[in-house]
C-alpha atoms as a PDB file:
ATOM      1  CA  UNK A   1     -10.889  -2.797  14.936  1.00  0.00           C
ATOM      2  CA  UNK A   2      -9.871  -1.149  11.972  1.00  0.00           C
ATOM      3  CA  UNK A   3     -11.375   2.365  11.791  1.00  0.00           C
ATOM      4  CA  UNK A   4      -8.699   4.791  12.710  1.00  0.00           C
ATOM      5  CA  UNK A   5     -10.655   7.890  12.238  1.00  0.00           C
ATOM      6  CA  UNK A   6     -12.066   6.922  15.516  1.00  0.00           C
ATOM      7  CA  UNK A   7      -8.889   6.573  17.769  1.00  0.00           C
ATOM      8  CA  UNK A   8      -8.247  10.203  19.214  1.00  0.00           C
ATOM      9  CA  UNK A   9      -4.474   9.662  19.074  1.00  0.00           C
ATOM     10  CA  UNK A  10      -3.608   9.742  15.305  1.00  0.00           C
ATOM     11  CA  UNK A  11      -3.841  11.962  12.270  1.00  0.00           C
ATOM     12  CA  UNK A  12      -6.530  10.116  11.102  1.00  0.00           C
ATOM     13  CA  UNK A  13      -8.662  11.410  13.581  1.00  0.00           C
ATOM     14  CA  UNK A  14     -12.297  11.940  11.801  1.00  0.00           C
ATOM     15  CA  UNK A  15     -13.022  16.165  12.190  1.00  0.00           C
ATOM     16  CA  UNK A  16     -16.511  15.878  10.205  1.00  0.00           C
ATOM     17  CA  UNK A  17     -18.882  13.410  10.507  1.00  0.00           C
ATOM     18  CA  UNK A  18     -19.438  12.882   6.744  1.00  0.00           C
ATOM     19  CA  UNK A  19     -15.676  11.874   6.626  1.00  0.00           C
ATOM     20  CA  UNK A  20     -16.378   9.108   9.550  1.00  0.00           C
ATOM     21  CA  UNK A  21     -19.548   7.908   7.252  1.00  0.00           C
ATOM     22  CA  UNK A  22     -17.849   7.288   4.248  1.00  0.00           C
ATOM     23  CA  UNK A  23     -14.795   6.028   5.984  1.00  0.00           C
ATOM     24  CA  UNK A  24     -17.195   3.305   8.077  1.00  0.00           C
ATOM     25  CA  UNK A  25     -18.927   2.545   4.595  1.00  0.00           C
ATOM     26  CA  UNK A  26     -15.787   1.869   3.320  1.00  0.00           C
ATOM     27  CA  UNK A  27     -14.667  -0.434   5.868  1.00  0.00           C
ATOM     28  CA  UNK A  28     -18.263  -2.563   6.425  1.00  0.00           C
ATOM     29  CA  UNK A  29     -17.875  -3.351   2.480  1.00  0.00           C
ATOM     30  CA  UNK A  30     -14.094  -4.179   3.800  1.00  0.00           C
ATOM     31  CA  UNK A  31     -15.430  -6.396   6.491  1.00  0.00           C
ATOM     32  CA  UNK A  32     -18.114  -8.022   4.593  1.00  0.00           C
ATOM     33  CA  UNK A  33     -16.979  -8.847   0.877  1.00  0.00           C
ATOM     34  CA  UNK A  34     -13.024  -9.022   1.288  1.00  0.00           C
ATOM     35  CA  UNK A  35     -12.219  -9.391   4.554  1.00  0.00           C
ATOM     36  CA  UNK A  36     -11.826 -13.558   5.513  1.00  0.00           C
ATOM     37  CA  UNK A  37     -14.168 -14.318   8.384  1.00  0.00           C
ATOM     38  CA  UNK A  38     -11.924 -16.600  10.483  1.00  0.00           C
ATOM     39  CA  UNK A  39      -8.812 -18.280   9.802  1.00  0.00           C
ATOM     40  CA  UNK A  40      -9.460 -21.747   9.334  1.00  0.00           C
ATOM     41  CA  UNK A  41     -11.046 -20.495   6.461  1.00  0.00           C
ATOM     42  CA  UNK A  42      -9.417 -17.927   4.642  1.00  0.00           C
ATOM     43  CA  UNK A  43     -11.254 -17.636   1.419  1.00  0.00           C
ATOM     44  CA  UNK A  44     -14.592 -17.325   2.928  1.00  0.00           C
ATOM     45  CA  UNK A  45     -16.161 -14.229   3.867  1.00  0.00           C
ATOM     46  CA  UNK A  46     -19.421 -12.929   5.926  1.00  0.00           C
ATOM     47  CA  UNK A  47     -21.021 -12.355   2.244  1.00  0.00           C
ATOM     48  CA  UNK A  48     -20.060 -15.785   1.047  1.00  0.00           C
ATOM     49  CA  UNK A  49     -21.649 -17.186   4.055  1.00  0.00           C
ATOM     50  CA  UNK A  50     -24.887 -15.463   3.987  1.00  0.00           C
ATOM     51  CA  UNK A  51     -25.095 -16.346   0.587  1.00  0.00           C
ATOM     52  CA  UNK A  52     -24.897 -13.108  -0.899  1.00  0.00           C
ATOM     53  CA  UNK A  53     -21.723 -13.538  -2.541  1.00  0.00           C
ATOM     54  CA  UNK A  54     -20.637 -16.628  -4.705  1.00  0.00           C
ATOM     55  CA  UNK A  55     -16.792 -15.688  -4.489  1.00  0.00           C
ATOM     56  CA  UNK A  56     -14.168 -12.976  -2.211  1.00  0.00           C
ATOM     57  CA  UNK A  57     -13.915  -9.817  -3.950  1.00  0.00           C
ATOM     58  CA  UNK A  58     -10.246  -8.013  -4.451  1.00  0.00           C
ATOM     59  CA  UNK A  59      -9.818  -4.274  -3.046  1.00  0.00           C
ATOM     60  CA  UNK A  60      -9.648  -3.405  -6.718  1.00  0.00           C
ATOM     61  CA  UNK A  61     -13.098  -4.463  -7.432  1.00  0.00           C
ATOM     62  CA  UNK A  62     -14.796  -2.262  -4.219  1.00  0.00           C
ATOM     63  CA  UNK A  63     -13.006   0.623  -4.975  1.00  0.00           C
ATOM     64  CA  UNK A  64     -14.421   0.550  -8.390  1.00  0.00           C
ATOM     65  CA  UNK A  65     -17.833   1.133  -7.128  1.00  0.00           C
ATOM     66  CA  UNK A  66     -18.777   4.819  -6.627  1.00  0.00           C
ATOM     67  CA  UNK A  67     -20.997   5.900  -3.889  1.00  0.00           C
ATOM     68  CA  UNK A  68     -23.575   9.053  -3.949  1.00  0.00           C
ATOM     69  CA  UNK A  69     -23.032  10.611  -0.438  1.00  0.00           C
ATOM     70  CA  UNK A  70     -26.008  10.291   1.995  1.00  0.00           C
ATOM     71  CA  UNK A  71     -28.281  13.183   2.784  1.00  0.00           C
ATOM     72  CA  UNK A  72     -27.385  13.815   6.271  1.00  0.00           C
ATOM     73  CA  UNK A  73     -30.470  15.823   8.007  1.00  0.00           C
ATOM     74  CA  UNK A  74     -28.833  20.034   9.226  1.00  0.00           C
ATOM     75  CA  UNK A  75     -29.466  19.829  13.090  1.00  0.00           C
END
């Protein structure tokens, strides 16, 4: 739903895991804050209905936010 890095068959394939993090952190804040939950209801998203967000955010405004990579743990 969404996440191409994760079908085998494109060029989006993800070839390091850090790549797949960031791109599935990416898409969650997608899913959650822009993204409309159903349609009957098209301005409302999971974060509006939880209560954590008064109004839908614009791709413009998540993209402004920069992210400090996670420390992964060397196996």
């Amino acid at each position: 739903d969404g996440i191409s890095r994760l079908v085998r068959r494109s060029w989006a394939m993800a070839k390091k895991l850090r790549w797949l993090h960031g791109h599935l952190a990416i898409w969650v804040c997608y899913r959650n804050f822009i993204r409309a939950r159903i349609n009957a209801k098209p301005l409302e998203t999971p974060a509006m209905k939880l209560g954590l967000e008064k109004r839908q955010w614009c791709v413009r405004e998540l993209l402004e936010w920069r992210v400090f990579p996670a420390v992964v743990a060397q196996r």
